[in-house]
C-alpha atoms as a PDB file:
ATOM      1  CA  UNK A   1       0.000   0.000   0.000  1.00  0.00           C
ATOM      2  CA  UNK A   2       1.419   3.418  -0.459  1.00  0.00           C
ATOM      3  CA  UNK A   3       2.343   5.737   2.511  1.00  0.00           C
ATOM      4  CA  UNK A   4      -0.180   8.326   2.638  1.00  0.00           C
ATOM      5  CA  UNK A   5       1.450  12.271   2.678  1.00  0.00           C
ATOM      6  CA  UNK A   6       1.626  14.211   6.103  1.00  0.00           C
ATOM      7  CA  UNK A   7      -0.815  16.945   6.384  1.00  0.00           C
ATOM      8  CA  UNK A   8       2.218  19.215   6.699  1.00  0.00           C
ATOM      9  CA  UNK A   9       3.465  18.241   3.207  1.00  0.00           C
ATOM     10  CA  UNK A  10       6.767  17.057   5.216  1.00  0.00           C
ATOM     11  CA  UNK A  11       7.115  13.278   4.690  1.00  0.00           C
ATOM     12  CA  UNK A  12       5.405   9.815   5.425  1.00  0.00           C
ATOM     13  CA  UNK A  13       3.664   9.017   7.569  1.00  0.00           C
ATOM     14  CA  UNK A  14       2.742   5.323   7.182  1.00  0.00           C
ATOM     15  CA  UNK A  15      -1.075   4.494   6.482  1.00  0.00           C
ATOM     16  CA  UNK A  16      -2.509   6.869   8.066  1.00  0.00           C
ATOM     17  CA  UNK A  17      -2.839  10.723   7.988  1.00  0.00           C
ATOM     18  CA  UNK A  18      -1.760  12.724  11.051  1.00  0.00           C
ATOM     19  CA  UNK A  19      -4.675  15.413  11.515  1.00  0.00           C
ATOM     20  CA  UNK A  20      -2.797  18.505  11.734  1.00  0.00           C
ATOM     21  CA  UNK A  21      -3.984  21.000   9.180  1.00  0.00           C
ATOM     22  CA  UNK A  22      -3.197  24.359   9.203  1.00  0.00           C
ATOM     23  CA  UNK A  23      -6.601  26.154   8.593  1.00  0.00           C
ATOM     24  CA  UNK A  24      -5.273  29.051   7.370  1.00  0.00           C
ATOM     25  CA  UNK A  25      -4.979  29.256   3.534  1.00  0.00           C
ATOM     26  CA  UNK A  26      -2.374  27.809   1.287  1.00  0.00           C
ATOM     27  CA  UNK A  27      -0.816  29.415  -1.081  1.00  0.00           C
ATOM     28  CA  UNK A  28      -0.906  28.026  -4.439  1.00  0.00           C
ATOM     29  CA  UNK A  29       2.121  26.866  -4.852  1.00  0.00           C
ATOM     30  CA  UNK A  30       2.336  24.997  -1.684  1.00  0.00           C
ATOM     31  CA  UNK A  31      -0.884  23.387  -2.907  1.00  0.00           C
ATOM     32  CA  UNK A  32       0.646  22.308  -6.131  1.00  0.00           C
ATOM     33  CA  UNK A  33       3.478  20.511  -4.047  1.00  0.00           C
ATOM     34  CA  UNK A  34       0.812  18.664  -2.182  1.00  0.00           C
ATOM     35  CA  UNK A  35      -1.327  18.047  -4.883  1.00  0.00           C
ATOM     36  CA  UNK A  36       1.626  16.346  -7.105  1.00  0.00           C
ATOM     37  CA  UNK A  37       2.875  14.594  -4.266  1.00  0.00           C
ATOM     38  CA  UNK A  38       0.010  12.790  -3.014  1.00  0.00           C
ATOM     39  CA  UNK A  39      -1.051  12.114  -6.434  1.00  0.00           C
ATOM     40  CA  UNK A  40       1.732   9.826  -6.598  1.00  0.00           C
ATOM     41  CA  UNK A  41       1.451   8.439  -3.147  1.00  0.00           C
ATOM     42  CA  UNK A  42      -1.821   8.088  -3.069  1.00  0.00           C
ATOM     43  CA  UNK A  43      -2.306   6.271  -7.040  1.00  0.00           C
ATOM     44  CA  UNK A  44      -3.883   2.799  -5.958  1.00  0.00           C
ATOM     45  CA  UNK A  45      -4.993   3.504  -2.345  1.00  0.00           C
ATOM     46  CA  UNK A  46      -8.516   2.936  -1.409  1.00  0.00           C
ATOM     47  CA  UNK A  47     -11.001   5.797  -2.079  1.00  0.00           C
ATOM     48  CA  UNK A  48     -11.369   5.815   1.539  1.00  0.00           C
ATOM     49  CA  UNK A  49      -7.866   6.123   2.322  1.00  0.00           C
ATOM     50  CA  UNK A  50      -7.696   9.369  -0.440  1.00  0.00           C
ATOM     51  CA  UNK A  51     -10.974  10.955   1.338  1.00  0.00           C
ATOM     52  CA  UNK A  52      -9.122  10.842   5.008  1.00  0.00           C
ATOM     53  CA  UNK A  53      -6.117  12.424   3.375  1.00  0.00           C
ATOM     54  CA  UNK A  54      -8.177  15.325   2.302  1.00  0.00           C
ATOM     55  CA  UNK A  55     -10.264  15.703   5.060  1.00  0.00           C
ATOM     56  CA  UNK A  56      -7.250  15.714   7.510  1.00  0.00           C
ATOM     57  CA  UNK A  57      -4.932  17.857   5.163  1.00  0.00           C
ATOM     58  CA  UNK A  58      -7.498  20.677   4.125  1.00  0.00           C
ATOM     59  CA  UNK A  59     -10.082  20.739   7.233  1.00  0.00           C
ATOM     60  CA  UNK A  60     -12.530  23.067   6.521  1.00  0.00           C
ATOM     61  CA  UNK A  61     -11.463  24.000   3.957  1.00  0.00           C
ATOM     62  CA  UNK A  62     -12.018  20.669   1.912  1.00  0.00           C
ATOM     63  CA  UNK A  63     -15.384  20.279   0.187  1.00  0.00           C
ATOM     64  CA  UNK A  64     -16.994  17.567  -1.642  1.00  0.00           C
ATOM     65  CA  UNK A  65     -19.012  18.423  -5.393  1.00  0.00           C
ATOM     66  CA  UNK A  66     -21.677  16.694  -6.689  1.00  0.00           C
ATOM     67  CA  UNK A  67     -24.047  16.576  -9.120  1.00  0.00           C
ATOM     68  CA  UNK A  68     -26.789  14.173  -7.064  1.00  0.00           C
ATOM     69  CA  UNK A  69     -26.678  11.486 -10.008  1.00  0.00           C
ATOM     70  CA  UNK A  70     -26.637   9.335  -6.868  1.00  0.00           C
ATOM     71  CA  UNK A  71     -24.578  10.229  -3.538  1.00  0.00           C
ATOM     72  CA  UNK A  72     -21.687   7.725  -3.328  1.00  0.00           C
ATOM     73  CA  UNK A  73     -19.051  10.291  -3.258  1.00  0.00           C
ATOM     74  CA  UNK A  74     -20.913  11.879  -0.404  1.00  0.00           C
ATOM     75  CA  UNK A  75     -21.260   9.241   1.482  1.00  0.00           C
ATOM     76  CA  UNK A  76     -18.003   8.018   1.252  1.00  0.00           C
ATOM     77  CA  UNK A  77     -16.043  10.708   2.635  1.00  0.00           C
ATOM     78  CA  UNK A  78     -19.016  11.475   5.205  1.00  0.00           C
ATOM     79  CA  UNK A  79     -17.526   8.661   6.503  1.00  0.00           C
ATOM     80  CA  UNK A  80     -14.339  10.036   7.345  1.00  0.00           C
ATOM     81  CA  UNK A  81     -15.688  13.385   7.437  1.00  0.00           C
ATOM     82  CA  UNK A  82     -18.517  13.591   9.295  1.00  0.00           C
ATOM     83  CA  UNK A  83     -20.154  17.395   8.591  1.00  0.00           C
ATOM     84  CA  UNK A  84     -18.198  18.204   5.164  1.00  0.00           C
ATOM     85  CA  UNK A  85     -19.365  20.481   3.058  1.00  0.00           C
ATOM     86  CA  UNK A  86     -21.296  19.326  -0.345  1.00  0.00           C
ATOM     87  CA  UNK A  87     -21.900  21.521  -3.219  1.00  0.00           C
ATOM     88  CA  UNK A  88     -24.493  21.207  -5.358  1.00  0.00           C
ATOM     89  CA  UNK A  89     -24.782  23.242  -8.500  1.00  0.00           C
ATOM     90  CA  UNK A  90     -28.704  24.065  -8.503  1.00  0.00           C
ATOM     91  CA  UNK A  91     -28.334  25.463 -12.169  1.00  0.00           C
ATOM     92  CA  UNK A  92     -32.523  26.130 -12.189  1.00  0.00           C
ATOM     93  CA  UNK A  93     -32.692  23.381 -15.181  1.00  0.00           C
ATOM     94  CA  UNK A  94     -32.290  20.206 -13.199  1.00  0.00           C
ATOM     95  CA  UNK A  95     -34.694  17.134 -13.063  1.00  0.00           C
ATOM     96  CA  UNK A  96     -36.955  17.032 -10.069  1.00  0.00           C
ATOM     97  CA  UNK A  97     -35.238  13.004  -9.634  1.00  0.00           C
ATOM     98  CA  UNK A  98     -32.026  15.185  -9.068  1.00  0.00           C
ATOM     99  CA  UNK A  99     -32.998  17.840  -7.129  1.00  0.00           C
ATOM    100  CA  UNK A 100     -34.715  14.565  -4.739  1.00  0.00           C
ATOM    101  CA  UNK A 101     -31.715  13.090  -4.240  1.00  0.00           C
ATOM    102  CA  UNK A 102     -29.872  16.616  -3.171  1.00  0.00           C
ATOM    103  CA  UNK A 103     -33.341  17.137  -0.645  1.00  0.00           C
ATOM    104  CA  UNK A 104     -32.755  13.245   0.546  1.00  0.00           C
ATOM    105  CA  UNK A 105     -28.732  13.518   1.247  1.00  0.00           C
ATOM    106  CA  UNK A 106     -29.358  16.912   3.176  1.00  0.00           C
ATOM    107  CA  UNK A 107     -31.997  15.099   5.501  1.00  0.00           C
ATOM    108  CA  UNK A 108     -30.232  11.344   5.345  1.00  0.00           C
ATOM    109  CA  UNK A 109     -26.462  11.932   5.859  1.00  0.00           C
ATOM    110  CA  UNK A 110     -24.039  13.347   8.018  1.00  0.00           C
ATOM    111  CA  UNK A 111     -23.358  16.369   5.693  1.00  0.00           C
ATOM    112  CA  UNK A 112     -24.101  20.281   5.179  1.00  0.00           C
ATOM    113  CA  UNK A 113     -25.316  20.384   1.663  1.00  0.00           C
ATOM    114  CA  UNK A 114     -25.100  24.134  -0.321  1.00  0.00           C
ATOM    115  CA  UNK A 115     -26.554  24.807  -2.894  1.00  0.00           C
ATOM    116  CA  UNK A 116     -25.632  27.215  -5.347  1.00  0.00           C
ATOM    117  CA  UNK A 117     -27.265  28.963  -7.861  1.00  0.00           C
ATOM    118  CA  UNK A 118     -26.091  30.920 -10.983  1.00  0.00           C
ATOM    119  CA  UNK A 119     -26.265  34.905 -10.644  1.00  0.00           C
ATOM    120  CA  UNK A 120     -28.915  35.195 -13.109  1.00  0.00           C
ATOM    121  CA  UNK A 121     -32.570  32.939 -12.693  1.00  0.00           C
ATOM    122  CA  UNK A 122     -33.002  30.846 -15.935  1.00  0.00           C
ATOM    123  CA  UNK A 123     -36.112  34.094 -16.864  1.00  0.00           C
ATOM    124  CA  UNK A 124     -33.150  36.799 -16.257  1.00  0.00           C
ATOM    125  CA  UNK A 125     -31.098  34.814 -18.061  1.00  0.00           C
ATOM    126  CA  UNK A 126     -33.795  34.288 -20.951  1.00  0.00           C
ATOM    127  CA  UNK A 127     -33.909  38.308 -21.158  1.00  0.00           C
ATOM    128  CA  UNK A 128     -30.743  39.258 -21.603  1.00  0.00           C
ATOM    129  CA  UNK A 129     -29.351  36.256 -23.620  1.00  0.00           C
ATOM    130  CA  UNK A 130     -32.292  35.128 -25.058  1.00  0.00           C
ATOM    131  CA  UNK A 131     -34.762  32.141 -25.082  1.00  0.00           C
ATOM    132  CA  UNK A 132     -33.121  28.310 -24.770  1.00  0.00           C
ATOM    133  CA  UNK A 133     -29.498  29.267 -24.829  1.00  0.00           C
ATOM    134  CA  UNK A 134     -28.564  25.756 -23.969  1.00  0.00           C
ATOM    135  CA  UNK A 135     -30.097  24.846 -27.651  1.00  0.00           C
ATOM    136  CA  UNK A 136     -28.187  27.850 -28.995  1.00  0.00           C
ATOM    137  CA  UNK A 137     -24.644  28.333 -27.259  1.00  0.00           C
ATOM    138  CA  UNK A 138     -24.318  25.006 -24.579  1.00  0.00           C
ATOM    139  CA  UNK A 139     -21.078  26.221 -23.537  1.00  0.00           C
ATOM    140  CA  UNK A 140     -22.066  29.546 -22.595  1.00  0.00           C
ATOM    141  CA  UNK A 141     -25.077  28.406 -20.784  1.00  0.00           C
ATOM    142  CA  UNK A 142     -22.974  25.988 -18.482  1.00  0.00           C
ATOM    143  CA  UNK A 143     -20.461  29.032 -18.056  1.00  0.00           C
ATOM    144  CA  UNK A 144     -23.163  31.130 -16.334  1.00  0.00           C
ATOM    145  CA  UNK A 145     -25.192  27.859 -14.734  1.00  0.00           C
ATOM    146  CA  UNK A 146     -22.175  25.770 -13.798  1.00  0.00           C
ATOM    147  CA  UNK A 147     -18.820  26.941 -14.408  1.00  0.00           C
ATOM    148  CA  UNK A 148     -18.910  30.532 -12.803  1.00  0.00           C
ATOM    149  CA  UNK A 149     -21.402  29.329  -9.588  1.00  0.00           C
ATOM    150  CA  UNK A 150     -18.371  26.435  -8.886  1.00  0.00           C
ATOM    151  CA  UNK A 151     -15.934  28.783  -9.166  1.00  0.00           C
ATOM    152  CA  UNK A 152     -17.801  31.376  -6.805  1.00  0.00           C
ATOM    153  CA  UNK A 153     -18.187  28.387  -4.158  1.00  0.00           C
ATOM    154  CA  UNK A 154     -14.961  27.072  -4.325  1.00  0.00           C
ATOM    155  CA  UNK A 155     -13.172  30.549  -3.090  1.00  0.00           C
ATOM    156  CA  UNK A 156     -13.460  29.680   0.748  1.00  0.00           C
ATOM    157  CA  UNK A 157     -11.960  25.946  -0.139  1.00  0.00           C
ATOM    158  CA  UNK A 158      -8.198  25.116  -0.655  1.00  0.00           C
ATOM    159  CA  UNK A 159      -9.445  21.649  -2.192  1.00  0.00           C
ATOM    160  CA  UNK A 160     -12.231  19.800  -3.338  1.00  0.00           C
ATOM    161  CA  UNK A 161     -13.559  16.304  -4.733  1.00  0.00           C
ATOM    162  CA  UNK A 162     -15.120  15.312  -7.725  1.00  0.00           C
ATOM    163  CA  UNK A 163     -17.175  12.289  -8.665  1.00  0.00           C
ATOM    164  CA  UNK A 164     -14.883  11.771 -11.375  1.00  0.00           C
ATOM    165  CA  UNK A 165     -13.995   7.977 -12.920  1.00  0.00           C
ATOM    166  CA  UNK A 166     -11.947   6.712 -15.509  1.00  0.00           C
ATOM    167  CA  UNK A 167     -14.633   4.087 -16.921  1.00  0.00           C
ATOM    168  CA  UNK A 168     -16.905   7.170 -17.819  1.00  0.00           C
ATOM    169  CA  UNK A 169     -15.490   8.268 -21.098  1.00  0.00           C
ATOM    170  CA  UNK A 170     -12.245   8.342 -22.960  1.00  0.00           C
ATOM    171  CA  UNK A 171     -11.717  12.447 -22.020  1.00  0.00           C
ATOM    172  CA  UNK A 172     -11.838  10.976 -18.082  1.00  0.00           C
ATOM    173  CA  UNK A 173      -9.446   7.617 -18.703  1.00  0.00           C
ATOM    174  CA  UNK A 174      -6.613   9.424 -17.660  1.00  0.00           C
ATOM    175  CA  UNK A 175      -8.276  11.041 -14.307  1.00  0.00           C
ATOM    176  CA  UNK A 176      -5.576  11.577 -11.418  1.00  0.00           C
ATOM    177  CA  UNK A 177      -6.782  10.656  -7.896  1.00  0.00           C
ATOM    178  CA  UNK A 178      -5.324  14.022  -6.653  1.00  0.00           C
ATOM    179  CA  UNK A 179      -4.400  16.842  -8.825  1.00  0.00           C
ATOM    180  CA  UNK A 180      -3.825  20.518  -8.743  1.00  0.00           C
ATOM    181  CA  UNK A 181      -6.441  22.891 -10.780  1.00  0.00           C
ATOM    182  CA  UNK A 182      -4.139  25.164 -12.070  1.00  0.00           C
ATOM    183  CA  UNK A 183      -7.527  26.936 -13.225  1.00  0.00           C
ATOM    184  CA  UNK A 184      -8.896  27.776 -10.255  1.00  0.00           C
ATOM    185  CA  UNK A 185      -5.431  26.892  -7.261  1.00  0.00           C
ATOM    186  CA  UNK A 186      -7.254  24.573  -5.991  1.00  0.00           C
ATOM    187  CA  UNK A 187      -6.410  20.630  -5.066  1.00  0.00           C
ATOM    188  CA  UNK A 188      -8.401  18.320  -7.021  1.00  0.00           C
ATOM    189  CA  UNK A 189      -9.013  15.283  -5.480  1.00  0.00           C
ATOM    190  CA  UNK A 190     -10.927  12.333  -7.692  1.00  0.00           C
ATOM    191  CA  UNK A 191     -11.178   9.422  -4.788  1.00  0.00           C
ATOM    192  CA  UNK A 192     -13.205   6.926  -7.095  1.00  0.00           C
ATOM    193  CA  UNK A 193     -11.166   7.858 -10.034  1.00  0.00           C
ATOM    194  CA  UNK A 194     -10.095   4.189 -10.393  1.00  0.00           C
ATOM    195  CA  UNK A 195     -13.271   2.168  -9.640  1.00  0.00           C
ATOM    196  CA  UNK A 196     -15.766   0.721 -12.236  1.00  0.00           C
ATOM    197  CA  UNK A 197     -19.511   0.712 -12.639  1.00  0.00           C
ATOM    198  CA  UNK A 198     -19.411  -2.294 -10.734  1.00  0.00           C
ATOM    199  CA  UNK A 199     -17.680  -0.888  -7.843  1.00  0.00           C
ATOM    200  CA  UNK A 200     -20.315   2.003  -7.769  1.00  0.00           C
ATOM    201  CA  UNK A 201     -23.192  -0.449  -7.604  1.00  0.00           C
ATOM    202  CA  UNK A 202     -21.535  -2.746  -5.217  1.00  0.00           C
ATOM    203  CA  UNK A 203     -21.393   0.695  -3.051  1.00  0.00           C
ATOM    204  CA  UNK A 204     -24.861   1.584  -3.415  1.00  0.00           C
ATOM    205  CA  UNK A 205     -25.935  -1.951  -2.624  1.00  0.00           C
ATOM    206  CA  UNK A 206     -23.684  -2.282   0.003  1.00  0.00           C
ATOM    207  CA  UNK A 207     -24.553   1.447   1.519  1.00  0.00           C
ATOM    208  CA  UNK A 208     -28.285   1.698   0.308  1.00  0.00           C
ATOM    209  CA  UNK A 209     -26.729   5.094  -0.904  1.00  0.00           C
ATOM    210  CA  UNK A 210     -29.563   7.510  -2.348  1.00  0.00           C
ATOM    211  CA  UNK A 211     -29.731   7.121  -6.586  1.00  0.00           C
ATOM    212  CA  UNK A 212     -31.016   9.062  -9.014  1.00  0.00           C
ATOM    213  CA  UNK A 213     -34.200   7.376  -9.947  1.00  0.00           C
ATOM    214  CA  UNK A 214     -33.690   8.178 -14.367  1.00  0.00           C
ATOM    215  CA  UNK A 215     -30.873   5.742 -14.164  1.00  0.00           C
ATOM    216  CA  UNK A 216     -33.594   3.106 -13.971  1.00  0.00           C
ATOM    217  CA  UNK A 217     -35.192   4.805 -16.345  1.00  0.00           C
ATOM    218  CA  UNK A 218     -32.341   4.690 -19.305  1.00  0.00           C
ATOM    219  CA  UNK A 219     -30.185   7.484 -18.384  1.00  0.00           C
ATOM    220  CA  UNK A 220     -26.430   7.104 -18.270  1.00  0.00           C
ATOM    221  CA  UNK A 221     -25.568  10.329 -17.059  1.00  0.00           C
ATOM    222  CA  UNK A 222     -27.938  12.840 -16.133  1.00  0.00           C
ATOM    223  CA  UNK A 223     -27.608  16.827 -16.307  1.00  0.00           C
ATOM    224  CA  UNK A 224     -29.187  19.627 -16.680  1.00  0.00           C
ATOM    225  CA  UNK A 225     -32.944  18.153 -18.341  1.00  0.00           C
ATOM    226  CA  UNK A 226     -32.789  20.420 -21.367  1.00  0.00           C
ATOM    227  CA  UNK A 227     -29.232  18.715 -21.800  1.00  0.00           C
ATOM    228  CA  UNK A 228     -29.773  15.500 -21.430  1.00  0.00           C
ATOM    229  CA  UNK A 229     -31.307  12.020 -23.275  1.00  0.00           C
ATOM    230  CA  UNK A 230     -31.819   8.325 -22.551  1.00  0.00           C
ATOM    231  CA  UNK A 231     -28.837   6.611 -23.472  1.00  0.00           C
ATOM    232  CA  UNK A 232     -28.926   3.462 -25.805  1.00  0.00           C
ATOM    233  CA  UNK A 233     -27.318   0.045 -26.279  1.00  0.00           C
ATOM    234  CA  UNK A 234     -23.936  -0.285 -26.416  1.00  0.00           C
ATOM    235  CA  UNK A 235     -23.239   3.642 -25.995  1.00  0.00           C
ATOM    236  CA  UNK A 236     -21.051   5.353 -23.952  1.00  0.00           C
ATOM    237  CA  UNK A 237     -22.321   6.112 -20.344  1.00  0.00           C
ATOM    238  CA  UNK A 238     -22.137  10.131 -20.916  1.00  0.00           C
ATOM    239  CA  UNK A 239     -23.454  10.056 -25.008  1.00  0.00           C
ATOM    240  CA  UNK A 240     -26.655  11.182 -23.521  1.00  0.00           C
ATOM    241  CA  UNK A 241     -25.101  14.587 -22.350  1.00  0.00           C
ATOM    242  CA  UNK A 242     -25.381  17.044 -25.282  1.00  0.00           C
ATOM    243  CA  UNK A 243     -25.711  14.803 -27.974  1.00  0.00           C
ATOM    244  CA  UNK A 244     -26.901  17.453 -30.980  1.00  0.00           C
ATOM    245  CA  UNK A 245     -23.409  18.958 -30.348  1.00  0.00           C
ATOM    246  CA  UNK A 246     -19.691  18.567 -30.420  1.00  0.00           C
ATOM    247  CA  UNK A 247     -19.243  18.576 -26.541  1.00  0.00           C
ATOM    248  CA  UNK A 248     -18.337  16.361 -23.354  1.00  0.00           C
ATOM    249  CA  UNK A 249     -18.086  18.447 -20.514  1.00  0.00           C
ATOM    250  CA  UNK A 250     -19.922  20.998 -19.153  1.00  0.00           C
ATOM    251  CA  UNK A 251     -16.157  23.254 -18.531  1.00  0.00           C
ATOM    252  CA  UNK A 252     -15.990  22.073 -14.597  1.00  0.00           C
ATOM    253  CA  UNK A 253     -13.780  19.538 -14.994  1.00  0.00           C
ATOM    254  CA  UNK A 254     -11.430  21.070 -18.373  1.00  0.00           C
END
C-alpha cells in the first residue's frame, strides 16, 4: 500500500494521515506541491484512504461536489468526514429526480449540503441572452449555470472532490486521484477515479446510498434536463449529455 502524505506536506507518515492542518490558507504553490505529491502516493490507495487524506490535510477547507446522479461520493467521505461540506450546483434546469436526491442527502447523511445557484434565474437569463441558450450556445449556458457558480463556491476551499472515474469516457481515462487545478489553485481530489460501474453499484448496494431514480429509467448520465437524453445500447455512459453537439463536458472539470 502506499504511505499516505503528512498533512504538513513534510514526509510519510505510514497508512494513516496525522490530523494537523493548518486552517489558514495555502498558497498556491504549496498546494501544487501537495497536490503532485500525493497524487503519486496516493495512485492505488482505497477511495477511503484518499478521502481521510483530504479531510485531515485541508479541514474546513475541503469540500466535496456533486451533481446528485446518486450520492456515493458523499457518502463516502461522510464517513471520514462527518459534517463536510457538499456543493451542489442548482443550475434552475435540473430534473426534479435530481434535485430529490440533493433534498434526501441533506436530511439522510451526516453532511451540510449548499446549494448554489447561478447569478442570473433561468427568466433573467432568458432576457438578456435570449430564449433556450442551452439549444443555442451550450457552452455559454454551463459558463453562467455551472462553471462561474463552482468557481464562486470554491473561493473559501483550498481543495475539493469530484465524482470523477476513468470508466466514464475516454476524455476521463486518464483522471488523477489528486491533482492541482491550475484553473482555479485549488487541489483536485478524484477518490473513485479508479473504480468501475461495478464498484459504484456494489457501493450503493452495500450502503443503500440515495440514486437518481432516471438511471432506472435509461439514463447514463444525467444533467441539466434540457441537456440530457436516454442513453442506448452499447453507448457510452455520458453520449446522452449534449448529444446534438460537439461537446463532453460541461467546462468544470477542463
Amino acid at each position: 500500500m502506499s504511505a499516505l502524505v503528512s498533512a504538513a506536506g513534510l514526509g510519510l507518515v505510514g497508512t494513516t494521515a496525522v490530523a494537523t492542518a493548518d486552517p489558514s490558507r495555502r498558497d498556491p504553490d504549496e498546494l501544487r506541491t501537495l497536490a503532485e505529491r500525493a497524487g503519486r502516493e496516493l495512485e492505488g490507495a482505497p477511495a477511503s484512504e484518499i478521502a481521510r487524506w483530504a479531510a485531515e490535510t485541508f479541514g474546513e477547507r475541503f469540500c466535496v461536489t456533486s451533481s446528485m446522479a446518486d450520492a456515493v461520493l458523499a457518502h463516502l467521505v461522510s464517513r471520514v468526514a462527518p459534517g463536510v461540506d457538499v456543493v451542489f450546483l442548482d443550475t434552475g434546469l435540473h430534473f426534479p429526480e435530481t434535485l430529490a436526491v440533493r433534498d434526501e442527502v441533506a436530511r439522510t447523511l451526516p453532511v451540510n449540503v449548499r446549494s448554489i445557484r447561478p447569478r442570473l434565474t433561468v427568466g433573467q437569463q432568458d432576457g438578456e441572452y435570449g430564449p433556450r441558450l442551452f439549444n443555442r450556445s451550450p457552452d455559454e449556458c454551463c459558463q453562467l449555470r455551472k462553471v462561474e457558480p463552482l468557481e464562486r463556491a470554491l473561493t473559501d476551499y483550498d481543495a475539493w472532490a469530484a465524482g470523477l472515474r476513468r470508466d466514464e469516457s475516454p476524455t476521463r481515462a486518464n483522471t488523477p486521484v489528486v491533482t492541482f487545478d491550475a484553473r482555479r489553485g485549488k487541489v483536485k481530489v478524484n477518490p473513485i477515479a479508479a473504480w468501475t460501474q461495478a464498484d459504484v453499484d456494489a457501493y450503493i448496494a452495500r450502503w443503500n446510498v440515495p440514486v437518481n431514480e432516471l438511471f432506472r429509467r435509461g439514463y447514463g448520465s444525467i444533467g441539466c434536463w434540457p441537456c440530457t437524453r436516454r442513453t442506448g445500447a452499447g453507448e457510452d455512459s455520458r453520449a446522452g449529455r449534449w448529444a446534438m453537439f460537439e461537446k463532453t463536458e460541461c467546462g468544470l472539470h477542463v
